[in-house]
Protein backbone atom coordinates (compact mmCIF):
# COMPACT_ATOMS: atom_id res chain seq x y z
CA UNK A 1 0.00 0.00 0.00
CA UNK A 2 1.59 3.26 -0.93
CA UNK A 3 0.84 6.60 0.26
CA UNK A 4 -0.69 8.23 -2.38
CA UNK A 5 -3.47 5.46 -2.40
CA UNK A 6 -2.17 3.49 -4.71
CA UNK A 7 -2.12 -0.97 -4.32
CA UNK A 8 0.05 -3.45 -5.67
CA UNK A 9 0.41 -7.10 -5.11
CA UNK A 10 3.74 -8.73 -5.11
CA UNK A 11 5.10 -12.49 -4.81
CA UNK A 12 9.17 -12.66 -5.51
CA UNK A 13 10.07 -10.49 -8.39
CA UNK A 14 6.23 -10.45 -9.73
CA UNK A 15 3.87 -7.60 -9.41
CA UNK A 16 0.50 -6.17 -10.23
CA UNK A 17 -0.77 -2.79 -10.23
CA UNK A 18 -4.34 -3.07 -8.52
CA UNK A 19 -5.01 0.78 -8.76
CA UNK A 20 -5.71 3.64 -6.37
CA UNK A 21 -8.74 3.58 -3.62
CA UNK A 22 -9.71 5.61 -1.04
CA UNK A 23 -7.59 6.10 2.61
CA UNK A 24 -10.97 4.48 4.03
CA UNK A 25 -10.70 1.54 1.35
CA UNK A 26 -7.41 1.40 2.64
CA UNK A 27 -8.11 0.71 5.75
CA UNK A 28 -10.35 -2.20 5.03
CA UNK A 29 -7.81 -3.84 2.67
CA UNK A 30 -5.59 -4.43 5.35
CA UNK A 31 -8.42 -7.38 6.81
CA UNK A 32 -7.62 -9.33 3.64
CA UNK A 33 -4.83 -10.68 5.51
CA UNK A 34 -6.37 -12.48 7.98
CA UNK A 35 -9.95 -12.57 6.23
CA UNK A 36 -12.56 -10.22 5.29
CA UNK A 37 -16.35 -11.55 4.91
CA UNK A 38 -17.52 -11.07 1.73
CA UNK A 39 -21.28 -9.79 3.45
CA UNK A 40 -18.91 -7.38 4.83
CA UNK A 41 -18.85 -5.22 1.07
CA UNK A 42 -22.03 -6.45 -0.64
CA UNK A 43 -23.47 -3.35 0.31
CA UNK A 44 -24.31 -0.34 -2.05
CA UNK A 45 -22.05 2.27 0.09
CA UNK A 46 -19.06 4.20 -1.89
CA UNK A 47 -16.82 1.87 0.64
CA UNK A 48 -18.18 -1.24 -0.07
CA UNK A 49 -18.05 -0.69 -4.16
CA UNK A 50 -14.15 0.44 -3.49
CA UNK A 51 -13.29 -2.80 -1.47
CA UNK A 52 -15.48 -4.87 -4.12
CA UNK A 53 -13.42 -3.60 -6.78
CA UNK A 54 -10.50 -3.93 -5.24
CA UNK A 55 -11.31 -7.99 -4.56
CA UNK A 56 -12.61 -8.29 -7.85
CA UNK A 57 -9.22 -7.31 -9.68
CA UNK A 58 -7.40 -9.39 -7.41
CA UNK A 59 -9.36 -12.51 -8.23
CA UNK A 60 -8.74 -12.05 -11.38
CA UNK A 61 -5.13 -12.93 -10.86
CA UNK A 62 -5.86 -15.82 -8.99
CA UNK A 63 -4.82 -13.33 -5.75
CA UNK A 64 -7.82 -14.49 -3.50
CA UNK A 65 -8.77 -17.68 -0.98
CA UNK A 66 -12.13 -18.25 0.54
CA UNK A 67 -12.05 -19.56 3.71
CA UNK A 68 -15.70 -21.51 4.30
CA UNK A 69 -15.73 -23.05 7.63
CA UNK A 70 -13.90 -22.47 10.44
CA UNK A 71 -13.39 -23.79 13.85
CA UNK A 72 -11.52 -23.02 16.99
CA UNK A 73 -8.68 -21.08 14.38
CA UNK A 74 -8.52 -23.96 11.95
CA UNK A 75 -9.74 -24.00 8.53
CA UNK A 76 -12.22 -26.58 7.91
CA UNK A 77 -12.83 -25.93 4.16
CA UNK A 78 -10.81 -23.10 2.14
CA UNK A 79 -11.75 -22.86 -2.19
CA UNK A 80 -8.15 -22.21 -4.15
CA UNK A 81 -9.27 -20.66 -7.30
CA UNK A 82 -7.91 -22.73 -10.25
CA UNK A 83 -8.37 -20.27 -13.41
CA UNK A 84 -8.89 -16.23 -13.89
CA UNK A 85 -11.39 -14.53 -12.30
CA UNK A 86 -12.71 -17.70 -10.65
CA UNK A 87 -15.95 -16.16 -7.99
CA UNK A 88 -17.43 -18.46 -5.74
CA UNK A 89 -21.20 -18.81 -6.90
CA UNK A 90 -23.30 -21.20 -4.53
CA UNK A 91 -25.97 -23.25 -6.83
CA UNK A 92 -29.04 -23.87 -5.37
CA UNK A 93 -30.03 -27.11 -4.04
CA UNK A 94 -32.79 -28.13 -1.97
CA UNK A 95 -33.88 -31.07 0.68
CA UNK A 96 -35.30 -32.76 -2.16
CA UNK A 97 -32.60 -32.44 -4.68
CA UNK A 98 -30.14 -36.03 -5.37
CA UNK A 99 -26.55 -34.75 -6.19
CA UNK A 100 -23.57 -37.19 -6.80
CA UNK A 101 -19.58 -37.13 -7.08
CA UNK A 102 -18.64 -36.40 -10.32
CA UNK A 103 -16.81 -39.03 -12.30
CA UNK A 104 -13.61 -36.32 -12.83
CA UNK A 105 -13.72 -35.36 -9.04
CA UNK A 106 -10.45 -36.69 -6.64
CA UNK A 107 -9.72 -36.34 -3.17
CA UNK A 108 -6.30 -36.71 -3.08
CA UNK A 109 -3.06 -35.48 -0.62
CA UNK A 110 -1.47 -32.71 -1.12
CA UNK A 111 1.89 -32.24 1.54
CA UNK A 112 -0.03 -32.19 4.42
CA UNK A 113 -3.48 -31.75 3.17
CA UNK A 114 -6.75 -33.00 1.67
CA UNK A 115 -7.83 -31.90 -1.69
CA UNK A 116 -10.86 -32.22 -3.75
CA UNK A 117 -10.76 -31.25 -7.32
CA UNK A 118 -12.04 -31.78 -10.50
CA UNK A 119 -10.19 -30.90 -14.43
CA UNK A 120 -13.57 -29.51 -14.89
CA UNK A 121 -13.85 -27.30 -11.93
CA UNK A 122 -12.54 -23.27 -11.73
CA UNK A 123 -11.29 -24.84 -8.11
CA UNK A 124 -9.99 -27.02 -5.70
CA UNK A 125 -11.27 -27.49 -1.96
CA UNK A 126 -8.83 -27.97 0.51
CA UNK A 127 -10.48 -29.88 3.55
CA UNK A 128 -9.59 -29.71 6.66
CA UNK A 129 -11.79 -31.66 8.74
CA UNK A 130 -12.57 -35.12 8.42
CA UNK A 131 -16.65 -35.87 8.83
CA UNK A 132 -16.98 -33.22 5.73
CA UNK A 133 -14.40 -35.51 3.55
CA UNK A 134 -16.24 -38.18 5.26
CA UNK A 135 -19.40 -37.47 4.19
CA UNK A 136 -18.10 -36.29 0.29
CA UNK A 137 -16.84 -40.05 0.22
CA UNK A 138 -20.56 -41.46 0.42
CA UNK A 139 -21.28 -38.93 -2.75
CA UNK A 140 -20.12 -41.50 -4.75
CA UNK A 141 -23.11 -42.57 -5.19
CA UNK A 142 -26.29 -41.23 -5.32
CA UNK A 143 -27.79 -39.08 -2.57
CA UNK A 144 -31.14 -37.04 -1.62
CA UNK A 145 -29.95 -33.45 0.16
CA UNK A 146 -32.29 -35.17 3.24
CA UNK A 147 -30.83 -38.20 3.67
CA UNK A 148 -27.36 -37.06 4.59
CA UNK A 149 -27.73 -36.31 7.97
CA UNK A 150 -27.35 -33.41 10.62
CA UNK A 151 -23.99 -32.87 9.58
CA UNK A 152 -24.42 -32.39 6.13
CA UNK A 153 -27.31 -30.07 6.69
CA UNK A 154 -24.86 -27.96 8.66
CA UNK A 155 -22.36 -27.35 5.28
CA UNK A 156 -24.93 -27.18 2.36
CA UNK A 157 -23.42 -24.20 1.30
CA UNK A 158 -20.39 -26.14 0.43
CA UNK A 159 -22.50 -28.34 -1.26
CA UNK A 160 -24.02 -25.75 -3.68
CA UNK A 161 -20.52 -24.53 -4.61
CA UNK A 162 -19.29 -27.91 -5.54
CA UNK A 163 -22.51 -28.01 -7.71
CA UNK A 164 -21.67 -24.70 -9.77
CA UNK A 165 -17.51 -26.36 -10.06
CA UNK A 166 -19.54 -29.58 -11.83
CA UNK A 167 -17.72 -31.13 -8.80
CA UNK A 168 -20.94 -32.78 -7.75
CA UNK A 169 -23.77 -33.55 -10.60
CA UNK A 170 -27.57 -32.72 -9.66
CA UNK A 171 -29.41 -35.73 -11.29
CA UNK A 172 -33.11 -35.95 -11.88
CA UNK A 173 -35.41 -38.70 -11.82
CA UNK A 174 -34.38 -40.12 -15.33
CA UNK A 175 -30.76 -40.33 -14.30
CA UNK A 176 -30.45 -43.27 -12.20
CA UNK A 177 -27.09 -44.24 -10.71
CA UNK A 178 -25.59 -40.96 -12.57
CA UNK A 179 -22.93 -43.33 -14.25
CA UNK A 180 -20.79 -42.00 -17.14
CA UNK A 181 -23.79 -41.22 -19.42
CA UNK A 182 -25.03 -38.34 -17.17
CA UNK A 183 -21.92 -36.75 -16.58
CA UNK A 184 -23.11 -34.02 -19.50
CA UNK A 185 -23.07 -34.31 -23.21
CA UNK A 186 -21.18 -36.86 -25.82
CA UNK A 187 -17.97 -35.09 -25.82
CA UNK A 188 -17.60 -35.87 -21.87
CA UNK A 189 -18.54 -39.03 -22.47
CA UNK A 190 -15.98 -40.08 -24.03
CA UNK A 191 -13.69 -38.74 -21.90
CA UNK A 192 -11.20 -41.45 -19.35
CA UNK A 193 -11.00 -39.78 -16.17
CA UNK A 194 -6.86 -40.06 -16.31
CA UNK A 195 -6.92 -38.34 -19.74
CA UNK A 196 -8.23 -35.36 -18.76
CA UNK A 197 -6.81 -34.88 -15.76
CA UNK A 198 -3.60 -35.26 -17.83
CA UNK A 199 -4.54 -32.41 -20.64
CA UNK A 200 -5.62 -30.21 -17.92
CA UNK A 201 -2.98 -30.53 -15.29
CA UNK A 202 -0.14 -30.54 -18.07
CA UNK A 203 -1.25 -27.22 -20.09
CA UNK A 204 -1.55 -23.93 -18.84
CA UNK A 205 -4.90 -22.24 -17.99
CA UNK A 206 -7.03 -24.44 -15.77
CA UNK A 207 -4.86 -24.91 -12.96
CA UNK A 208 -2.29 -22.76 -10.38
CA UNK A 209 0.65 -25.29 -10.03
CA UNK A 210 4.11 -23.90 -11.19
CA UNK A 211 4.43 -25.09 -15.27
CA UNK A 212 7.80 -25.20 -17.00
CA UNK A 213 11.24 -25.19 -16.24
CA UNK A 214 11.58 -24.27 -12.43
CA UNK A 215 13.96 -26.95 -11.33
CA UNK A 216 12.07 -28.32 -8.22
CA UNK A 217 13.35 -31.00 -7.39
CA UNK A 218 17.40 -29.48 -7.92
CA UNK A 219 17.98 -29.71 -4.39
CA UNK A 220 16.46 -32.89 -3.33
CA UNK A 221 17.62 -35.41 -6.31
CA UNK A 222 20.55 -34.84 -8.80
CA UNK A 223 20.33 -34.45 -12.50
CA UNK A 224 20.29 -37.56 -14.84
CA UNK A 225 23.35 -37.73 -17.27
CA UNK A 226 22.80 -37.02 -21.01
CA UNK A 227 24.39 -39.71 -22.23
CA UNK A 228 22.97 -43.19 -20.42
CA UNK A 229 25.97 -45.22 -18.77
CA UNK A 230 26.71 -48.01 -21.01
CA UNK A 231 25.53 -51.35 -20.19
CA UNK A 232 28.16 -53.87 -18.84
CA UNK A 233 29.35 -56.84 -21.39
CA UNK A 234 30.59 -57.43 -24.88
CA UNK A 235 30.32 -53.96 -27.08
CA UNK A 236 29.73 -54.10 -30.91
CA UNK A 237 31.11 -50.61 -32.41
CA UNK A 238 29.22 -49.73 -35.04
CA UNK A 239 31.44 -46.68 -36.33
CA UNK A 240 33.32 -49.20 -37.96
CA UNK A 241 30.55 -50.59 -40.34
CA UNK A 242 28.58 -46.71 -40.49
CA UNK A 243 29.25 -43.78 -42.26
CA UNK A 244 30.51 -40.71 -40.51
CA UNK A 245 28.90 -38.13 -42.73
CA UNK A 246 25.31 -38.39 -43.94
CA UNK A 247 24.84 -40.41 -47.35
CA UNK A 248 21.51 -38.48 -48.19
CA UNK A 249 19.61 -35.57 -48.46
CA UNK A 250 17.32 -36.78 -46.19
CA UNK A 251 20.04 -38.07 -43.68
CA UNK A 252 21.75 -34.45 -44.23
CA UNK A 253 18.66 -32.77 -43.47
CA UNK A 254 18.06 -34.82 -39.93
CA UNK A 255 21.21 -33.24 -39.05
CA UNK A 256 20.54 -30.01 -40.02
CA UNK A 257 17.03 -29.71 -38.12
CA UNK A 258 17.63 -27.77 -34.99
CA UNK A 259 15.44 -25.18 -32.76
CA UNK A 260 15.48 -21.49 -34.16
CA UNK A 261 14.10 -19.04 -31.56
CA UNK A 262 15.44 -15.22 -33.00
CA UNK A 263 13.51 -14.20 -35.95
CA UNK A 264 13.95 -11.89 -38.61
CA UNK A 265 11.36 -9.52 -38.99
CA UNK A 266 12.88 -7.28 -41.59
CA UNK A 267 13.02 -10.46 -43.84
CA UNK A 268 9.59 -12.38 -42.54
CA UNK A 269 8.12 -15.75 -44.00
CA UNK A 270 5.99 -14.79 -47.34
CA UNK A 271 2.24 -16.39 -47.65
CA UNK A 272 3.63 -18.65 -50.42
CA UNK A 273 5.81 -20.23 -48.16
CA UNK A 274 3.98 -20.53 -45.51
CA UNK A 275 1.78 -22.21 -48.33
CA UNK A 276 4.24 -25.13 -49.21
CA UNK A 277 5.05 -25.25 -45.95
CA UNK A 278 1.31 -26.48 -45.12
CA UNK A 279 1.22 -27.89 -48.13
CA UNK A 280 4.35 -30.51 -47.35
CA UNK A 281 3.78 -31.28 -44.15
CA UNK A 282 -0.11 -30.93 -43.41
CA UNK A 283 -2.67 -31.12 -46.37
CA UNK A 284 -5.01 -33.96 -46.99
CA UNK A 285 -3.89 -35.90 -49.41
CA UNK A 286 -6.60 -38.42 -49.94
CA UNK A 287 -10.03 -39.34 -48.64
CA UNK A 288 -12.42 -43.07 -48.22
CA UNK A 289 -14.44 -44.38 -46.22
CA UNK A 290 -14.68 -48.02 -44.18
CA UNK A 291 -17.27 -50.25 -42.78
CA UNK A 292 -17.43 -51.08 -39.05
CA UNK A 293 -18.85 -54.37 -37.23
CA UNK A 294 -20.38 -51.32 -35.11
CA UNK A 295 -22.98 -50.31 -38.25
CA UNK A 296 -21.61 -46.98 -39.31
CA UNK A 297 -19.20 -46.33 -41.80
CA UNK A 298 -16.13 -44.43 -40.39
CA UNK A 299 -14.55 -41.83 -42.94
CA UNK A 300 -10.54 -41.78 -42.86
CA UNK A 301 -7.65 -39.61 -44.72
CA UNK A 302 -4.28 -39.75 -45.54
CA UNK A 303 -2.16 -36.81 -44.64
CA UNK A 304 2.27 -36.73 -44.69
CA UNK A 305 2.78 -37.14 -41.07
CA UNK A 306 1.61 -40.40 -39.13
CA UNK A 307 -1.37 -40.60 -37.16
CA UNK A 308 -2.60 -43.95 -34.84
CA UNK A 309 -5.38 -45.44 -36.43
CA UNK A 310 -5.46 -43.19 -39.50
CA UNK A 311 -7.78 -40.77 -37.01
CA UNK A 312 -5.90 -37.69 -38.22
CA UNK A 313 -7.69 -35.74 -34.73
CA UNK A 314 -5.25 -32.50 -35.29
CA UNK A 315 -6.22 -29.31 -36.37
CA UNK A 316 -3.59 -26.11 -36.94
CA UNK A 317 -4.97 -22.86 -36.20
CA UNK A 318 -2.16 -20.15 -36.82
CA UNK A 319 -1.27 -16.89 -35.02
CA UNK A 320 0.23 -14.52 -37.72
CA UNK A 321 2.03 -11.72 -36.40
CA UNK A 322 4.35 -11.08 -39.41
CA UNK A 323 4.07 -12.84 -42.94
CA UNK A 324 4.27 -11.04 -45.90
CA UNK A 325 0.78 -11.34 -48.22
CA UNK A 326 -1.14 -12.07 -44.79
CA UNK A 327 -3.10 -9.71 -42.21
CA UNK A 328 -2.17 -10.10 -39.11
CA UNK A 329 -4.79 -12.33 -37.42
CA UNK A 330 -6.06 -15.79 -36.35
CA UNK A 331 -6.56 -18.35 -38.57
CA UNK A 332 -7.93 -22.07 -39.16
CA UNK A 333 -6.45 -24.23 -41.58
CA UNK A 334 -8.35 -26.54 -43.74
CA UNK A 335 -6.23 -28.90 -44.35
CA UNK A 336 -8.93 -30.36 -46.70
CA UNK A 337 -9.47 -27.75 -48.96
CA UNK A 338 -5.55 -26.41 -48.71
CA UNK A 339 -7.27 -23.22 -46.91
CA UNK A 340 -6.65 -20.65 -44.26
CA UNK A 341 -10.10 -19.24 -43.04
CA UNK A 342 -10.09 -16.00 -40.88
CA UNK A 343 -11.24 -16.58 -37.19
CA UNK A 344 -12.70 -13.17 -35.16
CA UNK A 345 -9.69 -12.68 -32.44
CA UNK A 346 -9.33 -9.75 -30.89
CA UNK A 347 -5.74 -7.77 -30.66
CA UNK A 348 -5.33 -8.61 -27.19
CA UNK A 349 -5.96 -12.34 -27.57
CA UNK A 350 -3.25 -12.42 -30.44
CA UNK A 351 -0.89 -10.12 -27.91
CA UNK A 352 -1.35 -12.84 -25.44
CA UNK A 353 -0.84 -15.88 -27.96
CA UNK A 354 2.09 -14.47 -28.75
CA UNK A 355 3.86 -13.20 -25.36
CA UNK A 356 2.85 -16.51 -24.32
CA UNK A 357 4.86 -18.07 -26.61
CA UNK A 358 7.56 -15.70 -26.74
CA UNK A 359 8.15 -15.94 -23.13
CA UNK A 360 7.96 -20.44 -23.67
CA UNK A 361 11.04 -20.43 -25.90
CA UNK A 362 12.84 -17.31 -24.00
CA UNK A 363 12.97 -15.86 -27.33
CA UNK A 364 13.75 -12.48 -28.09
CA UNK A 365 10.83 -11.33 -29.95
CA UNK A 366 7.77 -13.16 -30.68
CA UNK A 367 7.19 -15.81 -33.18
CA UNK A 368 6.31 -14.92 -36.95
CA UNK A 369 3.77 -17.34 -37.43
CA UNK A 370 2.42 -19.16 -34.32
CA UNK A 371 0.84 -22.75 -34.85
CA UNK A 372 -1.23 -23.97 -31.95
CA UNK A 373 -1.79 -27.91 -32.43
CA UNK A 374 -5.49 -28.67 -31.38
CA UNK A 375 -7.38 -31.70 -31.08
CA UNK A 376 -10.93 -32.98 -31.83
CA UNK A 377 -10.78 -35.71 -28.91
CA UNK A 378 -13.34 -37.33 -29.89
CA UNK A 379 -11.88 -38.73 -33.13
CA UNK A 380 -9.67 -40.79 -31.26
CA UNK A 381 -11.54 -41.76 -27.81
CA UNK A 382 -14.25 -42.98 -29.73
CA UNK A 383 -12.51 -45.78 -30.59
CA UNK A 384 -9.74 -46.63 -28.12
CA UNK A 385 -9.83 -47.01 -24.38
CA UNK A 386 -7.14 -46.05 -21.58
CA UNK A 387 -4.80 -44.94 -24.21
CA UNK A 388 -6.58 -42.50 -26.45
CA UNK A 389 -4.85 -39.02 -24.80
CA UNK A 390 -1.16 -40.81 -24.99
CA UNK A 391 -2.07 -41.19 -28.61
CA UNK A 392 -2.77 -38.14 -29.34
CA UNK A 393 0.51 -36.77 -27.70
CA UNK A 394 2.28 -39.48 -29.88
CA UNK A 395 0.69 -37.77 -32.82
CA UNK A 396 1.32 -34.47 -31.83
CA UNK A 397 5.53 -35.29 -31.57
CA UNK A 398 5.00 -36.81 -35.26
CA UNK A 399 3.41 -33.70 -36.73
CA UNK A 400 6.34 -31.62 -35.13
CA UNK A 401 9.03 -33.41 -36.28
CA UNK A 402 7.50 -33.49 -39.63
CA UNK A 403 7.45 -29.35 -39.21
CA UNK A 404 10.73 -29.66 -38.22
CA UNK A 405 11.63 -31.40 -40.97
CA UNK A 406 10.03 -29.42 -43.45
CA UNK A 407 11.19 -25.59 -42.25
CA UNK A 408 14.66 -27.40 -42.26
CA UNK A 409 14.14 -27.76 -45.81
CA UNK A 410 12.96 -25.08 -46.59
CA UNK A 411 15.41 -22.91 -45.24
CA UNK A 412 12.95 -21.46 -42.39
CA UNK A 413 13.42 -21.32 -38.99
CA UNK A 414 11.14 -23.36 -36.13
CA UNK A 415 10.92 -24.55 -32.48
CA UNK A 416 8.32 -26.75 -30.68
CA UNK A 417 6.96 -25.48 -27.66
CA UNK A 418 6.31 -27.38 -24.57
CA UNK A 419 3.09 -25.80 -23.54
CA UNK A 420 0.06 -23.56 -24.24
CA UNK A 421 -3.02 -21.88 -22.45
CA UNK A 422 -6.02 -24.08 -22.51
CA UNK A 423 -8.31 -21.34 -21.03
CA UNK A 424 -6.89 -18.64 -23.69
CA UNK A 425 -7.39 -21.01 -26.56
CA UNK A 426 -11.39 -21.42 -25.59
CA UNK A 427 -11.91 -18.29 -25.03
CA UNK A 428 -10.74 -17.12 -28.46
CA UNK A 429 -12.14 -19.73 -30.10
CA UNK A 430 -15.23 -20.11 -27.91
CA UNK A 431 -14.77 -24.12 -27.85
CA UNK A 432 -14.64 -25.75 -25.23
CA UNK A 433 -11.56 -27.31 -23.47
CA UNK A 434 -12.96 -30.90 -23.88
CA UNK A 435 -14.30 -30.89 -27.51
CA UNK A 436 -11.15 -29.05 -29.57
CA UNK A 437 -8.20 -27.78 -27.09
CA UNK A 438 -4.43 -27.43 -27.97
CA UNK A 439 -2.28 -30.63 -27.31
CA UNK A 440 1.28 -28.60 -28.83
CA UNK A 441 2.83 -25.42 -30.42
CA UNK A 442 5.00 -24.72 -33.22
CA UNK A 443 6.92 -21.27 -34.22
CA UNK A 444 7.72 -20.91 -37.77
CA UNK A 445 9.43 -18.26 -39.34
CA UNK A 446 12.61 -16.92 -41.11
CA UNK A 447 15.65 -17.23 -38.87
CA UNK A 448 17.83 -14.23 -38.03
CA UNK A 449 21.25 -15.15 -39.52
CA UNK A 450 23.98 -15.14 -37.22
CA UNK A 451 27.55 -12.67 -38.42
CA UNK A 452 29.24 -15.87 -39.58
CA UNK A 453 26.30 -16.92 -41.93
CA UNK A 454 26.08 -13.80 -43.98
């Protein structure tokens, strides 16, 4: 708090500017250390709009915990917001109502403490007392609001917000046992409970655990060689029956293929490259269709890069920031009709594609051309159990190195990146996580060349 009004929040070397309030509104903040009821600034007075502002922008950040229950100065139940702007909203439920776990939901430990959560939910629940995890764990099945008992009467309030995080499921009459079939429409359906856990939890977006590179375990376990130690027993050397220079273009161009993160922007990729670059190592190349013992027919494609079970799930949808014959904007490529078609994305979303990725490869300026790897899930789970996510990721390092490959060859510059905002991608796209999401990113461009390649 600084003394001309002004508020900023700080953890380590990161900051945000929350703005300037009132000496009064001031005064108040200071309670958000130790707790400030939100009943407390619901009101309508010039103080209570200051303070709501104030909370509001901090939530937004992911800057705000709300303690539920407490009880002789320990914390029964406290919601840690998972995504932006997350705002505890209680859905109503009454005596009558039946609610259930949800299939996705997971108490699990965390350090020292019990957490229910859900890939589907804005939040977690940390619990801190053990009849309320105790009564969660008869959720799993069916239950009517009545039947649970004194105790559950007592936190129904927690109930209702684990109703808006899809945490627990309301079912009606129709719904039985609320097995997988209720959990919402098709495209949860076919959805393994480890799978999306596993697209949530490793993207950015819905979640608040540290992502990247932040070497947490450097003090507790040392770092693994880069070379394996060899085995022990008889060694063949192949260098003797191998040639030490590559004996083909293609061999020659394996070699070759390496990460370019410093563009040239003076000198960017033109639209017809960016063309045959598509062209090589993305367009549909044929079509047919297949019978099933299921009944329908099931249509397939071929494509340059591999794919398991010819299911060909990915979709590119491309940032362009610089390419010479293109506007500046989002775009979906066809790969059926060899097409890029325009997709409404405001200036800020493309800022934030962009920074994103910039800041991923600790690159000096931001990508040319940004190619976020999506995929229709459902083209894949529909057919395979237990493995259908792993897949996809298996098809996702195919299509890179097949990008790779191709900007190698075409004298471009690229570089994978390791991860990408779920939550942004919706948003701009306005599909949801679970139907089309990003599984990978690729940066394309024209490389800067160094003094000693000019």
């Amino acid at each position: 708090m600084q003394a001309n009004g002004s508020i900023a929040a700080s953890m380590g070397d990161y900051s945000v500017n929350l703005g300037s309030f009132s000496a009064t509104a001031l005064d108040r903040a200071r309670h958000l250390i130790t707790g400030l009821p939100l009943a407390s600034f619901a009101g309508k007075s010039a103080l209570a709009r200051e303070v709501d502002v104030l909370v509001h922008r901090l939530a937004q950040h992911g800057l705000v915990e709300y303690r539920l229950y407490s009880r002789d100065e320990q914390d029964l139940v406290i919601i840690e917001p998972q995504v932006p702007e997350y705002w505890p909203q209680r859905a109503k439920l009454g005596k009558n109502d039946t609610v259930v776990l949800s299939r996705f939901a997971y108490l699990r430990r965390r350090g020292n403490e019990l957490v229910l959560e859900s890939p589907r939910a804005g939040a977690l629940f940390r619990i801190g007392d053990p009849v309320i995890a105790a009564t969660l764990a008869t959720l799993s099945r069916p239950q009517k609001i009545s039947r649970l008992g004194r105790e559950a009467a007592s936190f129904i309030d927690l109930l209702g917000l684990l109703l808006d995080c899809q945490i627990l499921l309301k079912l009606s009459a129709k719904d039985g046992a609320g097995l997988r079939l209720n959990e919402g429409d098709g495209n949860l359906v076919l959805w393994d409970f480890h799978d999306l856990v596993f697209h949530t939890r490793s993207t950015e977006g819905r979640h608040a655990n540290p992502v990247g590179g932040t070497f947490t375990h450097a003090g507790a376990v040392q770092a693994l060689p880069a070379v394996r130690p060899a085995w022990p027993g008889r060694k063949i050397d192949l260098r003797k029956v191998s040639a030490s220079e590559p004996t083909s273009a293609f061999a020659k161009l394996l070699r070759e293929r390496h990460s370019v993160r410093d563009f040239d922007d003076e000198h960017p990729v033109t639209l017809a490259e960016l063309a045959q670059f598509l062209d090589t190592s993305a367009r549909v190349l044929s079509e047919w269709n297949s019978d099933t013992n299921f009944g329908p027919q099931i249509t397939y494609s071929t494509r340059p890069y591999p794919s398991a079970g010819s299911a060909y799930e990915l979709e590119l949808y491309l940032a362009v920031s610089n390419c010479e014959g293109l506007s500046r904007g989002l775009y979906h490529y066809d790969a059926g009709s060899h097409a890029l078609v325009a997709i409404g994305a405001s200036a800020q979303q493309l800022k934030a594609f962009s920074a994103a990725a910039q800041f991923a490869m600790d690159a000096p300026g931001p990508p040319q051309v940004l190619i976020t790897i999506a995929a229709r899930f459902g083209r894949v789970s529909w057919k395979y159990s237990s493995i259908a996510y792993s897949l996809i990721l298996k098809n996702v390092g195919a299509m890179i190195q097949t990008f790779y490959l191709t900007a190698t060859d075409m004298g471009l510059g690229g570089c994978a990146i390791g991860t990408t905002n779920i939550d942004l991608f919706a948003k701009t796209t306005e599909l949801e996580f679970h139907v089309e999401s990003p599984v990978g990113q690729f940066a394309l461009g024209r490389g800067r060349r160094l003094p000693a390649e000019s």
